[in-house]
C-alpha atoms as a PDB file:
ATOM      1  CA  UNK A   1     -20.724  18.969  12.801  1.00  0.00           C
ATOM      2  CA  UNK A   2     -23.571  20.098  15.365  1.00  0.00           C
ATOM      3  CA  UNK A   3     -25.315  16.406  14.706  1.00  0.00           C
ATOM      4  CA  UNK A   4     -21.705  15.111  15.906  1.00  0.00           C
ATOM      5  CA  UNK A   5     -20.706  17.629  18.671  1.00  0.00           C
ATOM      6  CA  UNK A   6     -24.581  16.388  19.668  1.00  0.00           C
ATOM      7  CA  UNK A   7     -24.234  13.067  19.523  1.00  0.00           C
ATOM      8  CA  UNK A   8     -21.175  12.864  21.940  1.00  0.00           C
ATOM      9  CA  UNK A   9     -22.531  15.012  24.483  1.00  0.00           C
ATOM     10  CA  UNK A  10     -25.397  12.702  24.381  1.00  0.00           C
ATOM     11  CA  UNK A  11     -23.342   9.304  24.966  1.00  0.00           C
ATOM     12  CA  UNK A  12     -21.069  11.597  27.505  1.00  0.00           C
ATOM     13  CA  UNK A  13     -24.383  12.105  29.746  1.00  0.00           C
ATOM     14  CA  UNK A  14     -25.584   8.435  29.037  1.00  0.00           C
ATOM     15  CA  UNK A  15     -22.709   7.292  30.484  1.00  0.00           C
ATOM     16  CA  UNK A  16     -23.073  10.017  33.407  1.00  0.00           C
ATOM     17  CA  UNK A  17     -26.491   8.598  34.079  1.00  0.00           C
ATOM     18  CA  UNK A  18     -25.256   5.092  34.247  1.00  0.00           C
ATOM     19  CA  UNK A  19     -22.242   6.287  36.552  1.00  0.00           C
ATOM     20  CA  UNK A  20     -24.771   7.506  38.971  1.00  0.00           C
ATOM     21  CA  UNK A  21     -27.374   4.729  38.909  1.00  0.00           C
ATOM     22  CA  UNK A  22     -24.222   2.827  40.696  1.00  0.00           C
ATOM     23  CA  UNK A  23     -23.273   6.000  42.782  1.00  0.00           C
ATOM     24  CA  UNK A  24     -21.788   4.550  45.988  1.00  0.00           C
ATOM     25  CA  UNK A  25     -21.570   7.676  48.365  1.00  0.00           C
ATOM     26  CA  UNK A  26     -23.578   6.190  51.138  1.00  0.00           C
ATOM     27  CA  UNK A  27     -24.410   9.260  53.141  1.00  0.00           C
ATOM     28  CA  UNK A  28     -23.182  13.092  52.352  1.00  0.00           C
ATOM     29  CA  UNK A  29     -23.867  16.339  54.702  1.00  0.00           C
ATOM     30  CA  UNK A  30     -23.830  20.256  53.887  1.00  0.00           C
ATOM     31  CA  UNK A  31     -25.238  20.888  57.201  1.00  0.00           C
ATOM     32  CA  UNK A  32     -27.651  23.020  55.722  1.00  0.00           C
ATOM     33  CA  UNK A  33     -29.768  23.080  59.327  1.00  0.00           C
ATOM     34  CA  UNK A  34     -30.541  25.643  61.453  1.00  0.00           C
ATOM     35  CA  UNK A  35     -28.159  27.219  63.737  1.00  0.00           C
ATOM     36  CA  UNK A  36     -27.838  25.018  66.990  1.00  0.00           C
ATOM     37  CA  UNK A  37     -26.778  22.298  68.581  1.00  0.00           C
ATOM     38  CA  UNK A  38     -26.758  19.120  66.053  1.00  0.00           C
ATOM     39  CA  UNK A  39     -27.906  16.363  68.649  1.00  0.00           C
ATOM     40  CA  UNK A  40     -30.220  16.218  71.011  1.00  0.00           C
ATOM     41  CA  UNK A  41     -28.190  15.292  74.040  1.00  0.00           C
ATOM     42  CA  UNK A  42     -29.290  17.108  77.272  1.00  0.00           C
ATOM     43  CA  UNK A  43     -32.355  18.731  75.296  1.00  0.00           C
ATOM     44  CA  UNK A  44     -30.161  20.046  72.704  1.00  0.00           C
ATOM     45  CA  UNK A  45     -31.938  21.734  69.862  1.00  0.00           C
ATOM     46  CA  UNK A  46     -31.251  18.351  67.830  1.00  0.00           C
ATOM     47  CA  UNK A  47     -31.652  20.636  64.640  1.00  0.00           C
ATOM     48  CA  UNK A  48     -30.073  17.272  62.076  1.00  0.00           C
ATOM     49  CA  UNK A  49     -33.439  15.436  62.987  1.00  0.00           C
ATOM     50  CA  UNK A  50     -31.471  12.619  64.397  1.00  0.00           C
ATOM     51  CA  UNK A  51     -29.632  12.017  61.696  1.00  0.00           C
ATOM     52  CA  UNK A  52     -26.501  12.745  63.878  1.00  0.00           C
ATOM     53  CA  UNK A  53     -26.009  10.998  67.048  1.00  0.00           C
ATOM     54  CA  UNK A  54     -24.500  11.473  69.991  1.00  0.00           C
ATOM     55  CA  UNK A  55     -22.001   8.242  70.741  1.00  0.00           C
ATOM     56  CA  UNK A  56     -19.356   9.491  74.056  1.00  0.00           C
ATOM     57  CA  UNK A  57     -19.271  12.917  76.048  1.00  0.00           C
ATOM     58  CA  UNK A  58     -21.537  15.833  76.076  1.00  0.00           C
ATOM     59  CA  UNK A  59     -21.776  16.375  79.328  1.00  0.00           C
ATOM     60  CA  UNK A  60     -21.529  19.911  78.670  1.00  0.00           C
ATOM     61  CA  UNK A  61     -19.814  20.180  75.103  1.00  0.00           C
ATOM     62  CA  UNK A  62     -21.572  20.595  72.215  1.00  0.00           C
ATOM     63  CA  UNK A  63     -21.191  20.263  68.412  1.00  0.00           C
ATOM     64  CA  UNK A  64     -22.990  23.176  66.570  1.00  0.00           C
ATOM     65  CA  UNK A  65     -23.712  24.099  63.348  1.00  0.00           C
ATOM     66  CA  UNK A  66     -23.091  27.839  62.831  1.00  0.00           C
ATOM     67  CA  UNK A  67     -25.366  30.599  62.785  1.00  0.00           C
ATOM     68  CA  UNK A  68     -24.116  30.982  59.165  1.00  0.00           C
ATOM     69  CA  UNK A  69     -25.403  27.131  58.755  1.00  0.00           C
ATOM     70  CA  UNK A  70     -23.967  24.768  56.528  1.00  0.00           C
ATOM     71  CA  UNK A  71     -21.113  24.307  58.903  1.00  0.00           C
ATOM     72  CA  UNK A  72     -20.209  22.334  61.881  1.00  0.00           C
ATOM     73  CA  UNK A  73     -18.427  23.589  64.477  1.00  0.00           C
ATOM     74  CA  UNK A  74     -15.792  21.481  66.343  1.00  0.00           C
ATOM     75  CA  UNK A  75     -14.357  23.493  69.777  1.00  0.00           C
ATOM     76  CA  UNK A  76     -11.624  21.985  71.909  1.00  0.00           C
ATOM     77  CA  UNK A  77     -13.299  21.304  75.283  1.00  0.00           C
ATOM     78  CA  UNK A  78     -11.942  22.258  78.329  1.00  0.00           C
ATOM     79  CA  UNK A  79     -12.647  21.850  81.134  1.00  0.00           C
ATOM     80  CA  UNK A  80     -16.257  20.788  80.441  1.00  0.00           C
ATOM     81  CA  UNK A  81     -16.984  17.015  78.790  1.00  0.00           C
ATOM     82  CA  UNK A  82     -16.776  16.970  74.565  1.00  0.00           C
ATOM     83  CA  UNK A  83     -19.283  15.924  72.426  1.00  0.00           C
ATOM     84  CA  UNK A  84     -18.532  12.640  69.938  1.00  0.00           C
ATOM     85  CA  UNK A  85     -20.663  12.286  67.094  1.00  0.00           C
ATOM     86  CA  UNK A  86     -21.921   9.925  64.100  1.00  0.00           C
ATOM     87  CA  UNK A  87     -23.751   9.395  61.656  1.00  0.00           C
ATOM     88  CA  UNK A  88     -24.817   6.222  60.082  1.00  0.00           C
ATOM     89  CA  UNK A  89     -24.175   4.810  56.373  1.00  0.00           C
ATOM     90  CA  UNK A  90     -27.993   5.131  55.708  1.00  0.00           C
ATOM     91  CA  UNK A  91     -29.747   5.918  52.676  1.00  0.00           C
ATOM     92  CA  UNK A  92     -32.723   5.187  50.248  1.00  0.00           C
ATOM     93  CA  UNK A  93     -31.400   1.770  50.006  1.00  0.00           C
ATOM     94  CA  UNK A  94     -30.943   0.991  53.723  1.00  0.00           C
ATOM     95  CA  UNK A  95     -28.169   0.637  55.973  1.00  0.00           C
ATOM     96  CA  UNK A  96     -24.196   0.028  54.996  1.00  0.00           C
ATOM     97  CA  UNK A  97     -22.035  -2.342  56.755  1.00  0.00           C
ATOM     98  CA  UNK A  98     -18.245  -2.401  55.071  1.00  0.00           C
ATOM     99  CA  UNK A  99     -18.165  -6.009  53.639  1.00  0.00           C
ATOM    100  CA  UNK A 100     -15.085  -8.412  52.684  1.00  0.00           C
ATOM    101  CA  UNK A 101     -12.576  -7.268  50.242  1.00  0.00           C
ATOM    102  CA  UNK A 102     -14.072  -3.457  50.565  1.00  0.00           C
ATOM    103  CA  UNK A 103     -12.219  -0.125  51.063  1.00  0.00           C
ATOM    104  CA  UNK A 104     -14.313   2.827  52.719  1.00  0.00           C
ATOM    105  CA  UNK A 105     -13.256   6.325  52.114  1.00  0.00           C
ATOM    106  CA  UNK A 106     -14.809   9.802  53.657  1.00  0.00           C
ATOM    107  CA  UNK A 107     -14.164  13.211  52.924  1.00  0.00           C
ATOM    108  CA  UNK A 108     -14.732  16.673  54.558  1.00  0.00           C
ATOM    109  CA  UNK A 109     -13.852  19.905  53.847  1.00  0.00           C
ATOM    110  CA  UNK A 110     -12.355  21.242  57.176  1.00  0.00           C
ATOM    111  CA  UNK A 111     -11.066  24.520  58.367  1.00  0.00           C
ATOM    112  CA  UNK A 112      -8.751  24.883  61.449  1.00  0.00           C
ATOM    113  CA  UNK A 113      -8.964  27.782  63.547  1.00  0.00           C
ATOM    114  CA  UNK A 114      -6.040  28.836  66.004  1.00  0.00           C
ATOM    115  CA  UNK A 115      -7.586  29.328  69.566  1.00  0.00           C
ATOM    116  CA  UNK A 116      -4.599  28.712  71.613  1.00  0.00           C
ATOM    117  CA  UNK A 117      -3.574  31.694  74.454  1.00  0.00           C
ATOM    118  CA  UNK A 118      -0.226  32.351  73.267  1.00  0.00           C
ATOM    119  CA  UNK A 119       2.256  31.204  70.846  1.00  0.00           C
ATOM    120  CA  UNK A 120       4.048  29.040  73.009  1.00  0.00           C
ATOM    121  CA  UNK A 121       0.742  27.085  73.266  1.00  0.00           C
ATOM    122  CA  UNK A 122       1.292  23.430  72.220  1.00  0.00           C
ATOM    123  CA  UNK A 123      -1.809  21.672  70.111  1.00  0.00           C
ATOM    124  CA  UNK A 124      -3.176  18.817  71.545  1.00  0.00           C
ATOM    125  CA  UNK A 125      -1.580  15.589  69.262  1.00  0.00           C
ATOM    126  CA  UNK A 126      -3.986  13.543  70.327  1.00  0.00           C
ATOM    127  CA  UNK A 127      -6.923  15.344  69.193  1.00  0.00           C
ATOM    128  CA  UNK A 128      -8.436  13.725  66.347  1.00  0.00           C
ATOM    129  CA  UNK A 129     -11.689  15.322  64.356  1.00  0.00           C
ATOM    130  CA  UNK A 130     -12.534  12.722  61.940  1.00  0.00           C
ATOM    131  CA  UNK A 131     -13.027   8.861  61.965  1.00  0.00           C
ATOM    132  CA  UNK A 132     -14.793   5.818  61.044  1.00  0.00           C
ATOM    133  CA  UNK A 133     -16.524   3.954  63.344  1.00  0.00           C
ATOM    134  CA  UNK A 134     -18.476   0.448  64.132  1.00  0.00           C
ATOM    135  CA  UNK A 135     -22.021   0.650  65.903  1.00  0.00           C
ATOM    136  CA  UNK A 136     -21.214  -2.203  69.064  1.00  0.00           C
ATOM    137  CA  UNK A 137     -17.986  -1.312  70.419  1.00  0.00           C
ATOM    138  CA  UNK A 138     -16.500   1.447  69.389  1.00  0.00           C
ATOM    139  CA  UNK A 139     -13.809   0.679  67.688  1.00  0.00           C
ATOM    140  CA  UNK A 140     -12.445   3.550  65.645  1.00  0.00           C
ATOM    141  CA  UNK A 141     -10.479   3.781  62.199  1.00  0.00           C
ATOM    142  CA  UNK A 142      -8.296   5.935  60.392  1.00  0.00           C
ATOM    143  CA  UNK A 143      -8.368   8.924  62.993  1.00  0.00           C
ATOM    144  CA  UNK A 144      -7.552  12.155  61.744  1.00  0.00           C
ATOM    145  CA  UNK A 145      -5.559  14.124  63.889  1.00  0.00           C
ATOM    146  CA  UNK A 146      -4.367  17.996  64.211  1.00  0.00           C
ATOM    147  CA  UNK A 147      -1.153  18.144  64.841  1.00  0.00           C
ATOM    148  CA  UNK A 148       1.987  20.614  65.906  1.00  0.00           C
ATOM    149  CA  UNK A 149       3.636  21.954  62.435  1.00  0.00           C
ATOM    150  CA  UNK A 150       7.223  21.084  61.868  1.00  0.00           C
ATOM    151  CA  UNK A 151       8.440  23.962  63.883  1.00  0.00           C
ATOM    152  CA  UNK A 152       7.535  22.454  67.133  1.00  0.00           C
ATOM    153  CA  UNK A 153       5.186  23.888  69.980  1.00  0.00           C
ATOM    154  CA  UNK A 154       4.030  27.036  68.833  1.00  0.00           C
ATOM    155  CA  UNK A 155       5.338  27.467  65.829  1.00  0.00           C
ATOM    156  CA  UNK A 156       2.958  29.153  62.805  1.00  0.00           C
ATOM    157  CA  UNK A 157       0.063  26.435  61.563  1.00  0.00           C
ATOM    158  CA  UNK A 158      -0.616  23.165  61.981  1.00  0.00           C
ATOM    159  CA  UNK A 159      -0.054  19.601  60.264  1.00  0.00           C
ATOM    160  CA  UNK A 160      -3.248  16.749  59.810  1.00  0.00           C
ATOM    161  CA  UNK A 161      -1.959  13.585  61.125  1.00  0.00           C
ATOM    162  CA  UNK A 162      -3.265   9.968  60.789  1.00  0.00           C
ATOM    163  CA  UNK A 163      -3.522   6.794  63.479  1.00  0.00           C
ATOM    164  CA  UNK A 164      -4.996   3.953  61.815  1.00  0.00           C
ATOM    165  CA  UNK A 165      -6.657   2.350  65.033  1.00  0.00           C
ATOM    166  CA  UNK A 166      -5.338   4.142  68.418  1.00  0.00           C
ATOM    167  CA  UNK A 167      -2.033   6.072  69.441  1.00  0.00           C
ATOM    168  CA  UNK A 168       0.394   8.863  68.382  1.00  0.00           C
ATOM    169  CA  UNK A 169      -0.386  10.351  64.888  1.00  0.00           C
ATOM    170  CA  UNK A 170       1.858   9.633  61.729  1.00  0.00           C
ATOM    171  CA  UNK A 171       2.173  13.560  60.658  1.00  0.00           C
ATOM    172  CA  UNK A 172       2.288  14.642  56.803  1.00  0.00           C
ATOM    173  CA  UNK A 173       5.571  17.326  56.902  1.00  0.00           C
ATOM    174  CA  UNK A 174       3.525  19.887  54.916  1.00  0.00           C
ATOM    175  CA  UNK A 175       2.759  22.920  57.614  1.00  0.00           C
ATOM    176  CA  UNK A 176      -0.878  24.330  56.515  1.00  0.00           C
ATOM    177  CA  UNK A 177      -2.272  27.619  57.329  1.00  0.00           C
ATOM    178  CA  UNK A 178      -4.604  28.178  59.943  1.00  0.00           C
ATOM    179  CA  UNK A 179      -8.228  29.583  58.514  1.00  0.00           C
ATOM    180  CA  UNK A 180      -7.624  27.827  55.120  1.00  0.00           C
ATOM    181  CA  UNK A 181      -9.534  24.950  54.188  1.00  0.00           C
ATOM    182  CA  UNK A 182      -8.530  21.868  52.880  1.00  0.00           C
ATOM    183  CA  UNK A 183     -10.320  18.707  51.850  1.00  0.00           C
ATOM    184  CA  UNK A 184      -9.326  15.518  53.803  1.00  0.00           C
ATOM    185  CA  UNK A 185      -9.695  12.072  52.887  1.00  0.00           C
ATOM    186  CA  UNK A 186      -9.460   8.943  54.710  1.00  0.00           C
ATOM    187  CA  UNK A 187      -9.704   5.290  54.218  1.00  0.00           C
ATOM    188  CA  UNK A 188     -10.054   2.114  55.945  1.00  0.00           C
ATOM    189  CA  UNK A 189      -9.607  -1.500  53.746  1.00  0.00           C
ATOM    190  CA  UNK A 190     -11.534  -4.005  55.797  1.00  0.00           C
ATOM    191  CA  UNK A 191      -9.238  -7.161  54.988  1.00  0.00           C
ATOM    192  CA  UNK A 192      -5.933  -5.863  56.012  1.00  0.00           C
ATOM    193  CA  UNK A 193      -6.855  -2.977  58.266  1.00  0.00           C
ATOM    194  CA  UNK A 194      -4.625  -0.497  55.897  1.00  0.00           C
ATOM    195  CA  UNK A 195      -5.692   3.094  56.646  1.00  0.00           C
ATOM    196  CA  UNK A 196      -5.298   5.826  54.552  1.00  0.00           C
ATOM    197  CA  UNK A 197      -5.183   9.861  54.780  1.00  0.00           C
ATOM    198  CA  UNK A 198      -4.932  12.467  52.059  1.00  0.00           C
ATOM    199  CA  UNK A 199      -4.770  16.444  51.924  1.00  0.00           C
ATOM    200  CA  UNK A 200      -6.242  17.994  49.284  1.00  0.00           C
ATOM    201  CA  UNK A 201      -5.683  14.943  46.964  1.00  0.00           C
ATOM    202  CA  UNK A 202      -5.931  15.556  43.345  1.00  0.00           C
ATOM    203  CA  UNK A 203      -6.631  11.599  42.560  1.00  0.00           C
ATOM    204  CA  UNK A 204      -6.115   8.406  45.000  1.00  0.00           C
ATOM    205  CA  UNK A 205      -3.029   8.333  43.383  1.00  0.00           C
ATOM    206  CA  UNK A 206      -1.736  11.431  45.360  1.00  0.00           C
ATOM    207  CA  UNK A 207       0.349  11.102  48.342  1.00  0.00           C
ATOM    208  CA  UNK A 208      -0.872  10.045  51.526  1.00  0.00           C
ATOM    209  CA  UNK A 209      -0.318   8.860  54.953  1.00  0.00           C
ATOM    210  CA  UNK A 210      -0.236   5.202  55.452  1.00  0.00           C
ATOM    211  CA  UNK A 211      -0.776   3.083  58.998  1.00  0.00           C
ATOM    212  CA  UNK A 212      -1.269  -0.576  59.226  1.00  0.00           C
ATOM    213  CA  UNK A 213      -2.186  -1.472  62.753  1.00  0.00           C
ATOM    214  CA  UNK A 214      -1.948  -5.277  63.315  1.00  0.00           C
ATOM    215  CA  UNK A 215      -5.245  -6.150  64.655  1.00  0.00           C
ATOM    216  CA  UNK A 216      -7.195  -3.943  63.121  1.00  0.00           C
ATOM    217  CA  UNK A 217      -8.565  -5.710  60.367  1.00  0.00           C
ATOM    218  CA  UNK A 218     -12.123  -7.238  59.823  1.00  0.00           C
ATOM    219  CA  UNK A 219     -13.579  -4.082  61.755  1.00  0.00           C
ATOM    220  CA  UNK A 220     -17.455  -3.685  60.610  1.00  0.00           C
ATOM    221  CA  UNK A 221     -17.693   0.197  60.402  1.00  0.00           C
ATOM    222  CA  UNK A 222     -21.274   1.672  59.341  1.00  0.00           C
ATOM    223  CA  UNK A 223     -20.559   5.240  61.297  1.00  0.00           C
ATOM    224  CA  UNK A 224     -18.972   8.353  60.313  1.00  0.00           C
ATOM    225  CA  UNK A 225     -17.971  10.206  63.608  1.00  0.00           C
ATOM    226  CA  UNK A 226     -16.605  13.748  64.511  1.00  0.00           C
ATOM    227  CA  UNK A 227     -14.895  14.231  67.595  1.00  0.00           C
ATOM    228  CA  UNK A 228     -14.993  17.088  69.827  1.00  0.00           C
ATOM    229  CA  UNK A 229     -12.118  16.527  72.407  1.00  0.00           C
ATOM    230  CA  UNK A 230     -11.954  17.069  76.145  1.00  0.00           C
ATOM    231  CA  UNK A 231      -8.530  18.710  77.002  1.00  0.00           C
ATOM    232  CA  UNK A 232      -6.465  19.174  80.188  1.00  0.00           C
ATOM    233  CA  UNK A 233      -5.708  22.838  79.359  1.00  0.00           C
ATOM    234  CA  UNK A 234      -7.532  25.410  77.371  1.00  0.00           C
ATOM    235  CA  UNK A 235      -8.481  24.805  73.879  1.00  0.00           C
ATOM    236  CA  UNK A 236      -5.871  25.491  70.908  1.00  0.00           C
ATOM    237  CA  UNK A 237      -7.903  24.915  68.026  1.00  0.00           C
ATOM    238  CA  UNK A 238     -11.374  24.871  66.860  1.00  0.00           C
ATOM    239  CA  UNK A 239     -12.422  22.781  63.793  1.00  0.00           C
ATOM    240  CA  UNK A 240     -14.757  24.038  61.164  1.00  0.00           C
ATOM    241  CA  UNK A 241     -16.407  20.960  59.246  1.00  0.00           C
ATOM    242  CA  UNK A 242     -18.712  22.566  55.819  1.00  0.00           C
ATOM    243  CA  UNK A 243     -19.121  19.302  54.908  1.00  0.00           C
ATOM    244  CA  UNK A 244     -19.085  15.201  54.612  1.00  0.00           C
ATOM    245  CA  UNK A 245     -19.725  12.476  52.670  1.00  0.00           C
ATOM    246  CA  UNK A 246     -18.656   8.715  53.206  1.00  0.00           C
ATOM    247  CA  UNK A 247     -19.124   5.542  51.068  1.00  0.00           C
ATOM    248  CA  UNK A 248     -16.746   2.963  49.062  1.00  0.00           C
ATOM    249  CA  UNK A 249     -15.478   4.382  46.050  1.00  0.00           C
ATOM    250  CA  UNK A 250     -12.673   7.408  46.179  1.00  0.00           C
ATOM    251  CA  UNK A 251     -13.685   9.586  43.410  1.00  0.00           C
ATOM    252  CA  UNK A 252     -18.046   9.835  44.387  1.00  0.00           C
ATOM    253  CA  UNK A 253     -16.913  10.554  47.886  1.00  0.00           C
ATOM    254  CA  UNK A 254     -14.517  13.024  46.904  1.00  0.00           C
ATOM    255  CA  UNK A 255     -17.023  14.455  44.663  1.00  0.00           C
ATOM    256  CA  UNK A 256     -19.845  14.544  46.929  1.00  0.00           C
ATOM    257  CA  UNK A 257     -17.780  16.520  49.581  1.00  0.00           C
ATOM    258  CA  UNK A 258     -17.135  18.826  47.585  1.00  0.00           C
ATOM    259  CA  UNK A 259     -20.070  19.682  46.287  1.00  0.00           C
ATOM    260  CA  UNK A 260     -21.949  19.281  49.973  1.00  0.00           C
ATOM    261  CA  UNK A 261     -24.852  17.158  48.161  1.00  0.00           C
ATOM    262  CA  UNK A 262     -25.895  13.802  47.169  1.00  0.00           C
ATOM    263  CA  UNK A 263     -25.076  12.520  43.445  1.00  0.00           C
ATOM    264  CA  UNK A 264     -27.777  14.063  41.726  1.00  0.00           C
ATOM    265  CA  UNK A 265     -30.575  11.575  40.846  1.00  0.00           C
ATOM    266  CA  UNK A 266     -30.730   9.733  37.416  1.00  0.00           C
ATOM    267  CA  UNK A 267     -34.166  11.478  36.410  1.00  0.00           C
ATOM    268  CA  UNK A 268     -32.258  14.881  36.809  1.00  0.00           C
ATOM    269  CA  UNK A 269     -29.149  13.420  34.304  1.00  0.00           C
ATOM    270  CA  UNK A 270     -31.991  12.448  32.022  1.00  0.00           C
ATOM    271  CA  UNK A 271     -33.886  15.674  32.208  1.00  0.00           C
ATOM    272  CA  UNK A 272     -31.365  17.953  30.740  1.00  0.00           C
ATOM    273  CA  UNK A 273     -30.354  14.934  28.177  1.00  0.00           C
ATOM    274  CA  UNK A 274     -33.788  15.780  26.933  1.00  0.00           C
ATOM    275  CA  UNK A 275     -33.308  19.386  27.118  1.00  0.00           C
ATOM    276  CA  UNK A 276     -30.184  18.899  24.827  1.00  0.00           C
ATOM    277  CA  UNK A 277     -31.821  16.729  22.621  1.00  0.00           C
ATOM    278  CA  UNK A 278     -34.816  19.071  22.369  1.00  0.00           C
ATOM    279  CA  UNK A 279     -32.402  22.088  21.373  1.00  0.00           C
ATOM    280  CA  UNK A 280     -30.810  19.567  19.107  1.00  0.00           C
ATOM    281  CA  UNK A 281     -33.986  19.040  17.150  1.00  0.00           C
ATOM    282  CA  UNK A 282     -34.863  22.687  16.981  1.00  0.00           C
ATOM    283  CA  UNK A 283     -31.921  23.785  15.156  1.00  0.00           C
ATOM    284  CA  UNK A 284     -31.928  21.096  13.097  1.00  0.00           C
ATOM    285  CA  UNK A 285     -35.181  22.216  11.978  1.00  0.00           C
ATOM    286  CA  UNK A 286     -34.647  26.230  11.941  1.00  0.00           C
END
């Protein structure tokens, strides 16, 4: 029974091994930098090694990672300039440009923070954290917004929200607590321009947020960008990121957030297949 219990954790990590040989999370972050300013716009500390880039604002706003590390901090600006981010699909095997017929997904885990001065504070609805985003001009996809909860201004929490290209947010009617994070998930399908956005999904079969925006279609992202917005008023909420990860299949990018790392690398799979196998042969002969 041990030869057979053996043998299908063998085939189980085969088939791991082959799984991640055709990984396709582009790019994943666990901010796991020092504390400071991620870019290096106006002589910021640049502490990602320009793997993030600075793409609108920042005047004065920054986006840090926290003195904690392995977390980026997203403030509300007001009344000083915001900070917009990316970073690029780029890994060992070059840069990513979605294609025809392809679906994109990313995933964070996010935390919202209340910051507004009283109760009766309204969020801003058109503050949006997340997004993809093309390298020429700017066009943005399945925004992910932070919205008012169900109650109205000022009631307790907050709702995520979702605008496929520009506009108000479509709101999920779940209120979530603020401090609590949650794993978001967007997606962008390059042929129709569908946009997708899911909270805390089990599967891609959970239930999401759906916007179509006619004209959006055929959009060549390659970025994945945070957004630090610049308010009229002061701030409401402040946006905790741990981590990211983007690429075209649901389940790796889910995965890969999660876990704040890339797919671990074939060799490593095969490693402990050996280790197994070498444990294997020792009982067999003890």
């Amino acid at each position: 029974m041990k030869r057979i219990a053996f043998s299908f954790c063998a085939l189980a990590l085969i088939a791991m091994i082959g799984t991640t040989a055709n990984a396709t999370t582009f790019m994943s972050d666990s901010f796991s930098y020092a504390a400071g300013q991620l870019t290096d716009t106006n002589a910021g500390a640049n502490v990602s090694g320009g793997l993030w880039q600075t793409h609108s604002g920042a005047t004065s706003g920054k986006v840090q990672v926290t003195a904690t590390g392995e977390a980026v901090s997203v403030q509300d600006a007001f009344p000083i300039t915001g900070e917009d981010v990316s970073r690029l699909a780029f890994n060992s095997t070059g840069l990513h440009t979605i294609g025809a017929g392809e679906t994109w997904y990313y995933a964070a885990l996010v935390t919202i923070n209340d910051t507004r001065a009283g109760s009766g504070a309204k969020l801003e609805n058109q503050s949006y954290i997340l997004h993809f985003r093309d390298s020429g001009t700017f066009n943005f996809r399945t925004r992910a917004h932070v919205t008012d909860p169900s109650t109205g201004i000022g009631g307790a929490g907050f709702r995520f929200g979702l605008s496929g290209s520009s506009g108000n947010p479509l709101d999920f009617s779940a209120d979530l607590n603020f401090g609590q994070q949650y794993k978001v998930v967007g997606s962008y399908e390059v042929n129709t321009g569908q946009t997708n956005l899911w909270v805390d999904p089990v599967s891609i079969a959970s239930p999401s947020l759906s916007d179509l925006v006619p004209g959006a279609a055929f959009t060549l992202i390659n970025n994945l960008s945070i957004r630090q917005d610049t308010i009229s008023s002061g701030p409401t909420f402040n946006a905790v990121i741990d981590s990211v990860a983007l690429g075209d299949d649901f389940d790796s990018v889910v995965a890969n957030a999660m876990n704040g790392s890339n797919i671990p690398e074939p060799a490593s799979l095969a490693l402990v297949l050996l280790g197994l196998a070498g444990i294997a042969s020792t009982r067999r002969r003890s």
